[in-house]
N, C-alpha and C. Protein backbone atom coordinates (compact mmCIF):
# COMPACT_ATOMS: atom_id res chain seq x y z
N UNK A 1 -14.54 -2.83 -16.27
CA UNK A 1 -13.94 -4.15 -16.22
C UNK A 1 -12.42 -4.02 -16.23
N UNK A 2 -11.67 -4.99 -15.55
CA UNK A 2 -10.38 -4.95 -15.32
C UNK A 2 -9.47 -5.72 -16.60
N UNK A 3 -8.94 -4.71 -17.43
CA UNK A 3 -7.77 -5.55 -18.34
C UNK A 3 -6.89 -6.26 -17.95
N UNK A 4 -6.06 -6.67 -19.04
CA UNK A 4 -4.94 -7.70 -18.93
C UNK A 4 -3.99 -7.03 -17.87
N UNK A 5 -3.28 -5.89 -19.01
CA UNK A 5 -2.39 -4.94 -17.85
C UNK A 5 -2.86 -4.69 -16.36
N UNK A 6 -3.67 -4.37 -16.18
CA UNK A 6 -4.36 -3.81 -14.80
C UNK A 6 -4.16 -5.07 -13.56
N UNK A 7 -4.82 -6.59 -13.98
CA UNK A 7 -4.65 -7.53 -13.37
C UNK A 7 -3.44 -7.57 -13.69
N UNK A 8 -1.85 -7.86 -14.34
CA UNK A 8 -0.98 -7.73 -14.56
C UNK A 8 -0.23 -7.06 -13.30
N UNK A 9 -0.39 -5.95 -13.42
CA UNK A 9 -0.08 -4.99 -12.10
C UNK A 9 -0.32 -5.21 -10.77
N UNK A 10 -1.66 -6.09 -10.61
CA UNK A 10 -2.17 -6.00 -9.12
C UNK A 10 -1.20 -7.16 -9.05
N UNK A 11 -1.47 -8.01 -9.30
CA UNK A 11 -0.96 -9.45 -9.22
C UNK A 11 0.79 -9.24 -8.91
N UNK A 12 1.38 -8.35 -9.74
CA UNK A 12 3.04 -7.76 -9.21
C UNK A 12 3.45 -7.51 -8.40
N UNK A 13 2.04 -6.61 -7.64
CA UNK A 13 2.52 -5.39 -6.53
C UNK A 13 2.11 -6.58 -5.58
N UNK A 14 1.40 -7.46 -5.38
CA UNK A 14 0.71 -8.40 -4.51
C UNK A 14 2.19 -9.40 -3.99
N UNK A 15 2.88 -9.91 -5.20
CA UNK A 15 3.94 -10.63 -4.90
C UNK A 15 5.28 -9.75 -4.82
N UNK A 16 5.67 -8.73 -5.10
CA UNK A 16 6.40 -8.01 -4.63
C UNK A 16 6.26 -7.43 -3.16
N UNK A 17 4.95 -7.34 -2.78
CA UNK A 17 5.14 -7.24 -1.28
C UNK A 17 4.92 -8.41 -0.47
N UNK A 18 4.88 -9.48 -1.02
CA UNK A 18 4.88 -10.94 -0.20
C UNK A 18 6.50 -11.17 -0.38
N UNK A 19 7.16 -11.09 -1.25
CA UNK A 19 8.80 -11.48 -1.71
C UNK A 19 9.33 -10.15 -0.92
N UNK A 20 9.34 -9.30 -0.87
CA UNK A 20 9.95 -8.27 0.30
C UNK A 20 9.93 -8.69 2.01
N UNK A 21 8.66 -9.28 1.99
CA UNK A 21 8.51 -9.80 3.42
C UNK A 21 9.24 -11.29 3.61
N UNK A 22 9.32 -12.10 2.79
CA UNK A 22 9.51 -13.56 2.97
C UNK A 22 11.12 -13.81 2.56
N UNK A 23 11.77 -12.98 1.69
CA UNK A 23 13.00 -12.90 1.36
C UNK A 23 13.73 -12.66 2.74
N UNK A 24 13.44 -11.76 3.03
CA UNK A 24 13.84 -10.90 4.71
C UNK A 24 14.27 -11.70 5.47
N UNK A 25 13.28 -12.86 5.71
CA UNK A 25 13.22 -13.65 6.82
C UNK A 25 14.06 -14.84 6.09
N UNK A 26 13.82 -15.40 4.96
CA UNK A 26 14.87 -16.21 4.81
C UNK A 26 15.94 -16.16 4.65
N UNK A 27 16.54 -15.04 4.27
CA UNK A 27 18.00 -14.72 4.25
C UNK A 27 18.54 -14.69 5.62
N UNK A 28 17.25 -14.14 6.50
CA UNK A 28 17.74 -13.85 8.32
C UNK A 28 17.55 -15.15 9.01
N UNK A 29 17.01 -16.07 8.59
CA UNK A 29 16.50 -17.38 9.67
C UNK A 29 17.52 -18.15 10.30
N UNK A 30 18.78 -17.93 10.23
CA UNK A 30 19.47 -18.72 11.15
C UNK A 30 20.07 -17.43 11.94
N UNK A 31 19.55 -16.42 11.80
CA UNK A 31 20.82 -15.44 12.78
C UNK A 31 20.05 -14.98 13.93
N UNK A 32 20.23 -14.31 15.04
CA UNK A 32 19.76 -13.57 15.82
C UNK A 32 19.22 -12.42 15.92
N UNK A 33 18.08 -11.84 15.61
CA UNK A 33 17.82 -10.35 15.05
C UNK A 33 17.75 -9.76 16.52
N UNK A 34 17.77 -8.46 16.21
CA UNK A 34 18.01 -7.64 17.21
C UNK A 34 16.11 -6.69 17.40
N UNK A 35 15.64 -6.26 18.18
CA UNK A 35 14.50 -5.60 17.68
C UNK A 35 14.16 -4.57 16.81
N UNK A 36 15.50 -3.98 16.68
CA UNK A 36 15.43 -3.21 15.54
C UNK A 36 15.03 -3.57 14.31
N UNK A 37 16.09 -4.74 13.91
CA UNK A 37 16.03 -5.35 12.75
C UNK A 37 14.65 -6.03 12.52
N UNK A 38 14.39 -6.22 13.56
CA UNK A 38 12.88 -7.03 13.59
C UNK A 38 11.74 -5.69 12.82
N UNK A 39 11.74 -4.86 13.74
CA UNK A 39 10.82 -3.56 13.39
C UNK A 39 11.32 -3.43 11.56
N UNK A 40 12.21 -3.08 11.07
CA UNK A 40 13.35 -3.14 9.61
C UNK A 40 12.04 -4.24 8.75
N UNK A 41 12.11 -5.21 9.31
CA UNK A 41 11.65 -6.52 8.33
C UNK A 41 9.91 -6.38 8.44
N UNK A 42 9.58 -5.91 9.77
CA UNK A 42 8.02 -6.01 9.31
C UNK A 42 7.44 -4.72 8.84
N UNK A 43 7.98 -3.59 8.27
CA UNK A 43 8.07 -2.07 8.08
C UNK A 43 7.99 -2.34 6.13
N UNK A 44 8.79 -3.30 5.86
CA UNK A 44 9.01 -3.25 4.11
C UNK A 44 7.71 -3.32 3.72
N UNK A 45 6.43 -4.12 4.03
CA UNK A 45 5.41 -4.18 3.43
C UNK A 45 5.07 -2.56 3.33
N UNK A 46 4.89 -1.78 4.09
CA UNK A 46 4.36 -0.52 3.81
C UNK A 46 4.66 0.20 3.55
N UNK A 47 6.40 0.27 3.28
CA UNK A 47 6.89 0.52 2.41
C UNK A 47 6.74 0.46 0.10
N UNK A 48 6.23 -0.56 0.21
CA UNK A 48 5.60 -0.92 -0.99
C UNK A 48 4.53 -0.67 -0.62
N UNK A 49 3.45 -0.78 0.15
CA UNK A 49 2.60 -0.08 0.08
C UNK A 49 2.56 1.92 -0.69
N UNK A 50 3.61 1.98 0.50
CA UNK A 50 3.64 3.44 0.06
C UNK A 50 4.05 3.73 -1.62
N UNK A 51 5.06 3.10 -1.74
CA UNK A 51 5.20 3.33 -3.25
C UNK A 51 4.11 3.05 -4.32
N UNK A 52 3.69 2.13 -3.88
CA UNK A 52 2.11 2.10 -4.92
C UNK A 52 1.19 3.23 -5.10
N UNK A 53 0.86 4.04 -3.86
CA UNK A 53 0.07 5.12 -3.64
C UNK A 53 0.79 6.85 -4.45
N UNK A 54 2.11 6.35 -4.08
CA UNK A 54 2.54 7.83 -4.17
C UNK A 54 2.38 8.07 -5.59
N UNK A 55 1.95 7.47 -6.49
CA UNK A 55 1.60 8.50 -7.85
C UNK A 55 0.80 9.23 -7.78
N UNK A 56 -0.24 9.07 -6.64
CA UNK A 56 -1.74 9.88 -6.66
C UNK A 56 -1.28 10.85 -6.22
N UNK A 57 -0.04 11.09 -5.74
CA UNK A 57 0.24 12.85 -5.39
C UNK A 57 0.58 13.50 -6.57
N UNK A 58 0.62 13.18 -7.48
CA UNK A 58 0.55 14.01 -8.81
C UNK A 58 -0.52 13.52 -9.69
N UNK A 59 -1.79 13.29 -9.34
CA UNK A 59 -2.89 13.08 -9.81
C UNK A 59 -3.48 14.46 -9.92
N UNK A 60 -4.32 14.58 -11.52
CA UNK A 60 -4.82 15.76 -11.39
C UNK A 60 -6.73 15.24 -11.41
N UNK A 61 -7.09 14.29 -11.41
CA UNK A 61 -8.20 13.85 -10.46
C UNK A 61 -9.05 14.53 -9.35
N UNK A 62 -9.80 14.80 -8.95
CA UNK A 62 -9.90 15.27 -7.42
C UNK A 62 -10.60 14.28 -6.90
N UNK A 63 -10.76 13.52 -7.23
CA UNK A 63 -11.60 11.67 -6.34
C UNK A 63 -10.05 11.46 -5.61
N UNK A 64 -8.84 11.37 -6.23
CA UNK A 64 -7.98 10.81 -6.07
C UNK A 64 -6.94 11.42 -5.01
N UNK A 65 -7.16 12.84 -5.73
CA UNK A 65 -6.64 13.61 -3.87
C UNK A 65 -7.30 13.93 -3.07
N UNK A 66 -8.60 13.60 -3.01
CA UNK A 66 -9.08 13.19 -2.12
C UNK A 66 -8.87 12.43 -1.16
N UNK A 67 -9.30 11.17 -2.03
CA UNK A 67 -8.76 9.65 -1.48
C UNK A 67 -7.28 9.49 -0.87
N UNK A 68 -6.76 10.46 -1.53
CA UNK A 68 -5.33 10.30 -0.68
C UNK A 68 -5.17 11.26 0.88
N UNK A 69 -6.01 11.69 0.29
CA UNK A 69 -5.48 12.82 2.04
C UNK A 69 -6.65 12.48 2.94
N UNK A 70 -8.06 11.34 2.63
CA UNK A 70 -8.18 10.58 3.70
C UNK A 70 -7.41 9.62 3.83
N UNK A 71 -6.53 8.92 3.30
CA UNK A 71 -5.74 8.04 3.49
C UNK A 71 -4.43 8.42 4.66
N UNK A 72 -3.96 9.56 4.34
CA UNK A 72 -2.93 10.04 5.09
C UNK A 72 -3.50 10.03 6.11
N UNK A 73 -4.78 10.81 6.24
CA UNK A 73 -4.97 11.53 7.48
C UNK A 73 -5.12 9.82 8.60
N UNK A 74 -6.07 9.38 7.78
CA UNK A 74 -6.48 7.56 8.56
C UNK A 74 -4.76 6.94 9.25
N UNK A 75 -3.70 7.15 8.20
CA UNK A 75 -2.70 6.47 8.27
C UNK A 75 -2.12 6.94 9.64
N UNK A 76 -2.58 8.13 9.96
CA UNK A 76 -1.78 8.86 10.99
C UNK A 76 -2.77 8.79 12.51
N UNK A 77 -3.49 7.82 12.59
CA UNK A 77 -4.50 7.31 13.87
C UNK A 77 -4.57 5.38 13.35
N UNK A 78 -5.01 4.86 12.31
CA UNK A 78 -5.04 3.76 12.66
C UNK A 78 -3.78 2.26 11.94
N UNK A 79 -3.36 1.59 12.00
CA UNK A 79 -2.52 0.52 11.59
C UNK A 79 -2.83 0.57 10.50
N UNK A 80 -2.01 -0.37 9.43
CA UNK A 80 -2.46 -0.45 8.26
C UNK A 80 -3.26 -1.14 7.82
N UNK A 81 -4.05 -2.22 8.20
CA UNK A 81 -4.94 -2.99 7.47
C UNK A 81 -6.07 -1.44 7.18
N UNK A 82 -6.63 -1.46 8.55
CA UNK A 82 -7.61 -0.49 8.43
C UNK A 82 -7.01 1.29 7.63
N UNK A 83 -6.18 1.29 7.38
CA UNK A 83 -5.87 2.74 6.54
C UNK A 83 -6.08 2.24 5.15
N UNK A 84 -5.70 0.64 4.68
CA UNK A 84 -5.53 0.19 3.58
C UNK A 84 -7.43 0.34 3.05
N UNK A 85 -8.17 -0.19 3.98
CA UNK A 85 -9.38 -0.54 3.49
C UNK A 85 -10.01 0.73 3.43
N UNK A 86 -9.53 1.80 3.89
CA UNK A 86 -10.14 3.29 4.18
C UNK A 86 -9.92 3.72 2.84
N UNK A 87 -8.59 3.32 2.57
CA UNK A 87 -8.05 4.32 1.02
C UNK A 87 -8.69 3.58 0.25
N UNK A 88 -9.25 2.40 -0.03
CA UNK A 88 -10.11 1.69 -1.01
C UNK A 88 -11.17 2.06 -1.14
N UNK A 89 -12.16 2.22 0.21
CA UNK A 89 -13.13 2.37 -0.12
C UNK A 89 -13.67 3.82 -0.36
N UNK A 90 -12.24 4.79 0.18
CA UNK A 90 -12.75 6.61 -0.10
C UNK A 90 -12.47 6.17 -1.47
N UNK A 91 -11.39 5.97 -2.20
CA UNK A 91 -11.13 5.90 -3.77
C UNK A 91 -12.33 5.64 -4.47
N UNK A 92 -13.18 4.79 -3.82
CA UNK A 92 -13.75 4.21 -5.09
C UNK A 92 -15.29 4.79 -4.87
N UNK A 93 -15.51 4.89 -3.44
CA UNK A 93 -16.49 6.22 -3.30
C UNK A 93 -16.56 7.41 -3.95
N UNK A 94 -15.06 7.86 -3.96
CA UNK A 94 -14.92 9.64 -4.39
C UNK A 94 -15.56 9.23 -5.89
N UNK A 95 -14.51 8.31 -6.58
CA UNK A 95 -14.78 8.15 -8.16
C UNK A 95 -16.20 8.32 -8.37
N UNK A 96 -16.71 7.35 -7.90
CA UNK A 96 -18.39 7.03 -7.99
C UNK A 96 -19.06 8.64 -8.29
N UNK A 97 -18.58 8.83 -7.02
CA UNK A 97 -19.57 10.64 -6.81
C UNK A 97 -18.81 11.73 -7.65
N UNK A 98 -17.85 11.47 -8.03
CA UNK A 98 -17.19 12.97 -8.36
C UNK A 98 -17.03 12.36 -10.04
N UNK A 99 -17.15 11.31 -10.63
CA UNK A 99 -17.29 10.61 -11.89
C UNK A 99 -16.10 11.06 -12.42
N UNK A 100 -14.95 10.12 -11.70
CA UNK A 100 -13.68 10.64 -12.37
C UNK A 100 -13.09 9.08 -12.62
């Protein structure tokens, strides 16, 4: 079951990557972006993405480096929704089987 802290956390990282994306654009909405800048503003979400993940590289787990190096490997053939739902569901697969 999920504690206080735990929901605490999801609920942070959830609006910290909605306020990274929506800040962007309102600070930019009257100017002219360039495509660069465009690519810049829709790139931050996975950016926080990434920072959420990267503790599992010093996980001493093996569900978890697992789960991470199918994640990489997914990240490096499909977009992110589908890498996102890959690393969820290897995570919580590996755990299951490897009882970590």
């Amino acid at each position: 079951m999920l504690d206080a802290p735990t929901i605490a956390t999801i609920a942070l990282m959830a609006l910290g990557t909605y306020l990274t994306r929506i800040l962007g654009y309102l600070a930019l909405r009257n100017r002219a972006l360039s495509l660069r800048m465009r690519y810049v503003l829709e790139s931050v979400p996975g950016c926080v993405l990434i920072s959420v993940i990267a503790p599992s590289f010093v996980s001493d787990r093996p569900a978890d480096l697992l789960a991470l190096a199918i994640t990489i490997f997914a990240a490096t053939r499909l977009s992110i929704l589908p890498t996102v739902l890959i690393g969820i569901a290897s995570a919580g697969l590996l755990r299951h089987i490897l009882g970590a």
